[in-house]
PDB file of N, CA and C in Angstrom:
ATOM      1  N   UNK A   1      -5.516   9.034  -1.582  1.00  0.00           N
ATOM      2  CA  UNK A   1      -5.082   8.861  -0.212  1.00  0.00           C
ATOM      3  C   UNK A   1      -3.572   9.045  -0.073  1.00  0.00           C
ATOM      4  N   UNK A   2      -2.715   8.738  -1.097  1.00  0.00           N
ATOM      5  CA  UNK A   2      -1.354   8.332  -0.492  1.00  0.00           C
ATOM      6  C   UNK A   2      -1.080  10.086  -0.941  1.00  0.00           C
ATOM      7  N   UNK A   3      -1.105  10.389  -1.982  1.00  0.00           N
ATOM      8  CA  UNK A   3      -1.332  12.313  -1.889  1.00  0.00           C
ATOM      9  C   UNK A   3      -1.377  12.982  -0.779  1.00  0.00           C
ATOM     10  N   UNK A   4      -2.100  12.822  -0.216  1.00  0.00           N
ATOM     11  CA  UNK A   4      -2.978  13.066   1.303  1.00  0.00           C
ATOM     12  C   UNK A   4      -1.642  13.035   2.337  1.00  0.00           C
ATOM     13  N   UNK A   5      -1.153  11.441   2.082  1.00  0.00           N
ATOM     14  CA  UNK A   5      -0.271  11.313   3.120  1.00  0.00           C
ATOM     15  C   UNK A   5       1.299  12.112   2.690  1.00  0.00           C
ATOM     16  N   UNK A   6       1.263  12.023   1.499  1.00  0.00           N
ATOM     17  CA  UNK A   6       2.353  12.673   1.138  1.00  0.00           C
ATOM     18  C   UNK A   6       2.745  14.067   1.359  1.00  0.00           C
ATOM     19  N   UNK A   7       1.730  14.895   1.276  1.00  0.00           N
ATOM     20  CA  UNK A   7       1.588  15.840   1.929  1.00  0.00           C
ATOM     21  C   UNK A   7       2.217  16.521   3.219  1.00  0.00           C
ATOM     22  N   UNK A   8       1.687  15.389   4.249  1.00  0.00           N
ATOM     23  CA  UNK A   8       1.975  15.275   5.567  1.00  0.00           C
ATOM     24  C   UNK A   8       3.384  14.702   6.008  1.00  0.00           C
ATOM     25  N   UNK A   9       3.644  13.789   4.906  1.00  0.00           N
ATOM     26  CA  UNK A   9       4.837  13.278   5.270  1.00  0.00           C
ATOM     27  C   UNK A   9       6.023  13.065   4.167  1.00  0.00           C
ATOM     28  N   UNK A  10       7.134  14.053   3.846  1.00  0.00           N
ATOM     29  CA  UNK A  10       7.574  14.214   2.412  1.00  0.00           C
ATOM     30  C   UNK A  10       8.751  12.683   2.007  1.00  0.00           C
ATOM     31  N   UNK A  11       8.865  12.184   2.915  1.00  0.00           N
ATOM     32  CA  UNK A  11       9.885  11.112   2.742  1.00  0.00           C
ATOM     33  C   UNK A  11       9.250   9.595   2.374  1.00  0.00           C
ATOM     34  N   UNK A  12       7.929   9.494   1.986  1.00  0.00           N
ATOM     35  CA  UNK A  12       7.041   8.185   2.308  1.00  0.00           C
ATOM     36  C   UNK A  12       7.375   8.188   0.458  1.00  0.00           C
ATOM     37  N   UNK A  13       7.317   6.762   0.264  1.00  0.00           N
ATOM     38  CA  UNK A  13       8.041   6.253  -1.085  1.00  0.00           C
ATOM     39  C   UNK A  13       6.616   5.649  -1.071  1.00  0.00           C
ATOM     40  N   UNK A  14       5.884   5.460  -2.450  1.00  0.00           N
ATOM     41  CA  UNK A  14       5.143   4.534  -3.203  1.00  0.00           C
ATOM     42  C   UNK A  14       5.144   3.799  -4.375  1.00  0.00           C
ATOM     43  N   UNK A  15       5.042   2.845  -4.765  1.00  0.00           N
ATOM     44  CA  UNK A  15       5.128   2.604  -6.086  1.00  0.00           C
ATOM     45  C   UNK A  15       3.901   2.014  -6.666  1.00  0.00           C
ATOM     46  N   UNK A  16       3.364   1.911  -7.618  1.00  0.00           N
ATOM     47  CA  UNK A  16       2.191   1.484  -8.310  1.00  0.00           C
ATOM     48  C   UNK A  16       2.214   0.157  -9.366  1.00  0.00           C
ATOM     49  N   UNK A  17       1.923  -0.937  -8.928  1.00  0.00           N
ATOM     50  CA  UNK A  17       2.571  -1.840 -10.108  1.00  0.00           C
ATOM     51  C   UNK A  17       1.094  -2.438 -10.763  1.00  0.00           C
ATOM     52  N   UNK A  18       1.591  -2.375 -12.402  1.00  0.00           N
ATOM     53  CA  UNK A  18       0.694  -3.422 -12.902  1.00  0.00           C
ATOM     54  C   UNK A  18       1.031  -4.773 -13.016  1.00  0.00           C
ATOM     55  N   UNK A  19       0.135  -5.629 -12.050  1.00  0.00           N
ATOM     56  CA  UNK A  19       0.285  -6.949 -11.901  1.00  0.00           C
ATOM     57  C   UNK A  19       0.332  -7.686 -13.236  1.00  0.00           C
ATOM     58  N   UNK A  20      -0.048  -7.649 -14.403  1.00  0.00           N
ATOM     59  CA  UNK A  20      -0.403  -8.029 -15.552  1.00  0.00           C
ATOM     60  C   UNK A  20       0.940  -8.256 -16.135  1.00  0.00           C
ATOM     61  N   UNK A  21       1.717  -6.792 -16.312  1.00  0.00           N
ATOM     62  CA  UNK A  21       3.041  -6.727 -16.529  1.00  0.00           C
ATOM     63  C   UNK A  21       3.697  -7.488 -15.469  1.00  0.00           C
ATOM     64  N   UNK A  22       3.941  -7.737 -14.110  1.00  0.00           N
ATOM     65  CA  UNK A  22       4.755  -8.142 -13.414  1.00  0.00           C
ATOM     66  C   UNK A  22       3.834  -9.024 -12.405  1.00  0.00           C
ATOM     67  N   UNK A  23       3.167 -10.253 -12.590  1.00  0.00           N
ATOM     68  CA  UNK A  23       2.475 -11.431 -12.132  1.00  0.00           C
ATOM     69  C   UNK A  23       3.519 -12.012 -10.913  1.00  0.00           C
ATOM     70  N   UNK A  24       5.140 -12.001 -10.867  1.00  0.00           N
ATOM     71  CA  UNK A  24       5.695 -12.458  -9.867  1.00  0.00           C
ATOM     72  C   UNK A  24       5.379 -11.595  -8.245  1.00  0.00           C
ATOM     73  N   UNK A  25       5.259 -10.530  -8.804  1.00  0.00           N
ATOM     74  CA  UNK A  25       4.926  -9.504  -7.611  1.00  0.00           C
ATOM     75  C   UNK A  25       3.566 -10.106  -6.552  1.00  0.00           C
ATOM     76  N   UNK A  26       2.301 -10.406  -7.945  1.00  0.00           N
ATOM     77  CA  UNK A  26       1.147 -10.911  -6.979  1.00  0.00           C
ATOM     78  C   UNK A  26       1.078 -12.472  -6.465  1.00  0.00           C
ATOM     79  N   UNK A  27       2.103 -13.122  -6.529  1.00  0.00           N
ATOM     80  CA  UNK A  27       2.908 -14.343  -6.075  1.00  0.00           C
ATOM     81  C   UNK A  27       3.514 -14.183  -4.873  1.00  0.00           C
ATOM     82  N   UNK A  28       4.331 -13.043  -5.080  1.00  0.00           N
ATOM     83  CA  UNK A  28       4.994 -13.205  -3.876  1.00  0.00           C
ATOM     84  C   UNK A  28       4.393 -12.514  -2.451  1.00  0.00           C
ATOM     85  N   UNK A  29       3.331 -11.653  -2.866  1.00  0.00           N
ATOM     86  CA  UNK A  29       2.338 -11.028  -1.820  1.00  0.00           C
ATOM     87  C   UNK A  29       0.872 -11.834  -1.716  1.00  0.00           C
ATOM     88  N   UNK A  30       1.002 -12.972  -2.488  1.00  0.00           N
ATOM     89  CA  UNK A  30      -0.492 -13.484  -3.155  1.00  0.00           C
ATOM     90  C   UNK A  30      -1.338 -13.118  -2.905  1.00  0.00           C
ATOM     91  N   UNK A  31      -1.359 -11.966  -4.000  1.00  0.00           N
ATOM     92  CA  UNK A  31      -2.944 -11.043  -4.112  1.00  0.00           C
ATOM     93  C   UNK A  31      -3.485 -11.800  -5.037  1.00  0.00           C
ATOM     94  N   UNK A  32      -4.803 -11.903  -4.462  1.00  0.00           N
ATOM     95  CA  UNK A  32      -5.607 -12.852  -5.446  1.00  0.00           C
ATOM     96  C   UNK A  32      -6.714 -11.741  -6.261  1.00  0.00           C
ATOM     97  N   UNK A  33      -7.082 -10.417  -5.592  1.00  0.00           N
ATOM     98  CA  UNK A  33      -7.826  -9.137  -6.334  1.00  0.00           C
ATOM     99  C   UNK A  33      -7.332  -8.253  -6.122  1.00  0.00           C
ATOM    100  N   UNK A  34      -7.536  -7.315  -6.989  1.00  0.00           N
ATOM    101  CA  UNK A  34      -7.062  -5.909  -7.205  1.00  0.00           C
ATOM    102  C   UNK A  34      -8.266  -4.895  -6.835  1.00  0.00           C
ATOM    103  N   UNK A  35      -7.706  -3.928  -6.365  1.00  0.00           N
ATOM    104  CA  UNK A  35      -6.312  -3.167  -5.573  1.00  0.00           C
ATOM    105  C   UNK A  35      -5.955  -4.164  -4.547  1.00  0.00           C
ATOM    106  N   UNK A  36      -4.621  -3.682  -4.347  1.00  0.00           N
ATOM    107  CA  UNK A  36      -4.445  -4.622  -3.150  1.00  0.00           C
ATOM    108  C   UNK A  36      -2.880  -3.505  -2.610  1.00  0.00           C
ATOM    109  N   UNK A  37      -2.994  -3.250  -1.130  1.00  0.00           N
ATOM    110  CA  UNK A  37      -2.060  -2.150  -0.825  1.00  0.00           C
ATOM    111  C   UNK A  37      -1.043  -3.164   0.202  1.00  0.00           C
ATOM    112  N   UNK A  38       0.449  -2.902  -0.144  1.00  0.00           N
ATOM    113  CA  UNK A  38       1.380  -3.738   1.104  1.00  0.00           C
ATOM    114  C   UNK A  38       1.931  -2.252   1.070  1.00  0.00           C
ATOM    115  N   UNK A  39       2.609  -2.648   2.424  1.00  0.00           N
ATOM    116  CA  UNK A  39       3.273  -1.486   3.129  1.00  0.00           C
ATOM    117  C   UNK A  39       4.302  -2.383   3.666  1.00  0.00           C
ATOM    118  N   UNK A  40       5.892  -1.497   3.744  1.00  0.00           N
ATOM    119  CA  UNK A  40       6.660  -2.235   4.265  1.00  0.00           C
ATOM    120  C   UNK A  40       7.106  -4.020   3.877  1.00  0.00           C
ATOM    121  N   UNK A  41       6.476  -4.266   2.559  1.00  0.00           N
ATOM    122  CA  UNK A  41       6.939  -5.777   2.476  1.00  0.00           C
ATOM    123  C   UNK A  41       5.763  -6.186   2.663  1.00  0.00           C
ATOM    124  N   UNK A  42       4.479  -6.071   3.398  1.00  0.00           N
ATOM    125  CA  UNK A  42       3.415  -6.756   4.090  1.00  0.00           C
ATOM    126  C   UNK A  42       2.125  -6.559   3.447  1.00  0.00           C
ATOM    127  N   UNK A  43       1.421  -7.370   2.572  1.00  0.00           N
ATOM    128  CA  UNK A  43      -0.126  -6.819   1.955  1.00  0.00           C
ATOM    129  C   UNK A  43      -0.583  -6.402   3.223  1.00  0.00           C
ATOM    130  N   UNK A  44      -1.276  -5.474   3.181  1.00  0.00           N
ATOM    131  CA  UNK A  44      -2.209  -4.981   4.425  1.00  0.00           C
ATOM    132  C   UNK A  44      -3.347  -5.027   3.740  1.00  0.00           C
ATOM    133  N   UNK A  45      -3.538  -4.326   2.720  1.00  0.00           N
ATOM    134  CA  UNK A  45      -5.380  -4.796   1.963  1.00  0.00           C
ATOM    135  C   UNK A  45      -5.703  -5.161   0.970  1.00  0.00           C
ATOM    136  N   UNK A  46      -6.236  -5.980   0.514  1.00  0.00           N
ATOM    137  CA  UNK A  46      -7.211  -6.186  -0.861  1.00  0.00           C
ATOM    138  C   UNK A  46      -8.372  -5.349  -0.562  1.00  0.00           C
ATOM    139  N   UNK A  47      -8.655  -4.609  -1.917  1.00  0.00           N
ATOM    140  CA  UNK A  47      -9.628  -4.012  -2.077  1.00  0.00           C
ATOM    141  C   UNK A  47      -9.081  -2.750  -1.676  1.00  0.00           C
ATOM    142  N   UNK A  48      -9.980  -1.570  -1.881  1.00  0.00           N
ATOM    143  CA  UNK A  48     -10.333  -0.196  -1.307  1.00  0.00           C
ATOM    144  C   UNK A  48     -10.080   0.090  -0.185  1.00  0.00           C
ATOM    145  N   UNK A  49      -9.282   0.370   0.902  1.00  0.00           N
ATOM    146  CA  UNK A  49      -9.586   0.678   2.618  1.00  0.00           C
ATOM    147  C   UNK A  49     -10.228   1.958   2.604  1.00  0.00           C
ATOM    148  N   UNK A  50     -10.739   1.773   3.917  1.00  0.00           N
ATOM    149  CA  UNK A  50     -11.793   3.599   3.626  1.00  0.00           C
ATOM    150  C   UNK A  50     -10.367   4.668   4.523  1.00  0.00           C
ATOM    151  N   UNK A  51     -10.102   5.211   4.162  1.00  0.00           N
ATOM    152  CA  UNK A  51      -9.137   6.389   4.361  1.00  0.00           C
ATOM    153  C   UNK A  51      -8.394   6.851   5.622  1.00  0.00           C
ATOM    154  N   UNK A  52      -9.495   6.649   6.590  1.00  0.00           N
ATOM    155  CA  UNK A  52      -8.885   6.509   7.925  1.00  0.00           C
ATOM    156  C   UNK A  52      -8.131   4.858   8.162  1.00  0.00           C
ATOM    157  N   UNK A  53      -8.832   3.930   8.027  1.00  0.00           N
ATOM    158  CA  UNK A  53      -8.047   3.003   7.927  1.00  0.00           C
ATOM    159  C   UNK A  53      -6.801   2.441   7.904  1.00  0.00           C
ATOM    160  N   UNK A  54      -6.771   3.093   6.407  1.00  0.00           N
ATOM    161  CA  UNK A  54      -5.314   3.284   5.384  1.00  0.00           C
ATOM    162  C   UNK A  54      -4.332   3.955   6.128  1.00  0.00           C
ATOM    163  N   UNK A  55      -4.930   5.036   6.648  1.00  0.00           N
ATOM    164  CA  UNK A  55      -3.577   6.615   7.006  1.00  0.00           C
ATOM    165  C   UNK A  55      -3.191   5.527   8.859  1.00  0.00           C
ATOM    166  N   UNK A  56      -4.337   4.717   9.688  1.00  0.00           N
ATOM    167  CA  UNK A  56      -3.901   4.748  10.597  1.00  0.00           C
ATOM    168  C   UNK A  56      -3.225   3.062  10.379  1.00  0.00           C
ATOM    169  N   UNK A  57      -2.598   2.618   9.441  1.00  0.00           N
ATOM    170  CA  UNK A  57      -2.636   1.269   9.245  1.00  0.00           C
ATOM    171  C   UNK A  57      -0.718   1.942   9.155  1.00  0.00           C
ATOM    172  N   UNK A  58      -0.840   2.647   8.246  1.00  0.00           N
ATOM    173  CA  UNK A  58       0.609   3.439   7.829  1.00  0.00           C
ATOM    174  C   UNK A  58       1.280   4.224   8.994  1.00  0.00           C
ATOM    175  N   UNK A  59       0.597   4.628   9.944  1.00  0.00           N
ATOM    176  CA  UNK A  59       0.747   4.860  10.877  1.00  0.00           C
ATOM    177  C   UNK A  59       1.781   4.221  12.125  1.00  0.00           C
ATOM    178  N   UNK A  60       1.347   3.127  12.348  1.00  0.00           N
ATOM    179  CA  UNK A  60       1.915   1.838  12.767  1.00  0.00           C
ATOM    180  C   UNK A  60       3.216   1.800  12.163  1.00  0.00           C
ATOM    181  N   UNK A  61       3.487   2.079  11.439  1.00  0.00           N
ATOM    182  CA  UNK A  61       4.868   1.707  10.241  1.00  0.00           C
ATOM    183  C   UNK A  61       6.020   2.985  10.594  1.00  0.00           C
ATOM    184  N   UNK A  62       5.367   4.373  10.657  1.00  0.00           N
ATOM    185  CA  UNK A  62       6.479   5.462  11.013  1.00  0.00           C
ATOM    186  C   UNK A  62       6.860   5.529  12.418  1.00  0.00           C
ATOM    187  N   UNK A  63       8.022   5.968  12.383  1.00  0.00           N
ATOM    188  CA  UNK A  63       9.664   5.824  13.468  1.00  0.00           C
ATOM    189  C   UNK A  63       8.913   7.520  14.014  1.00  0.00           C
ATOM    190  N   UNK A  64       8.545   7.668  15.126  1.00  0.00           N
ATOM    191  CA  UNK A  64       8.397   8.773  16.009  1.00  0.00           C
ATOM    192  C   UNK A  64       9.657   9.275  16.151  1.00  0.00           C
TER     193      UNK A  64
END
C-alpha cells in the first residue's frame, strides 16, 4: 500500500519499526498488536486496513 501511495505522492516519508528492538515506541503509541499503522504522530490502525481505507485515512493528513 504505502508503494502505491508513494507513487502518487513523492514527498510522503515512512518508516518501519521493529517493536521488539524498540518496545518504547509501542508505549508511547500503545500498540498492544501488530501491524499497527500511525500517521502523523497518531496510531490510526491495529491490524491490516483494507487499502481504500488506508489511502483515504492518509488522505485527511495532506495540505491541498
Amino acid at each position: 500500500m504505502i508503494e502505491k501511495l508513494k507513487s502518487k505522492i513523492s514527498d510522503i516519508h515512512s518508516v518501519e519499526v521493529d517493536l521488539t528492538q524498540h518496545p518504547e515506541i509501542a508505549v508511547r503509541y500503545r500498540i498492544m498488536s501488530t501491524p499497527a499503522i500511525a500517521i502523523n504522530g497518531k496510531l490510526e490502525f491495529t491490524g491490516m486496513p483494507k487499502e481504500n481505507d488506508f489511502l483515504e485515512r492518509v488522505a485527511k493528513y495532506i495540505q491541498p
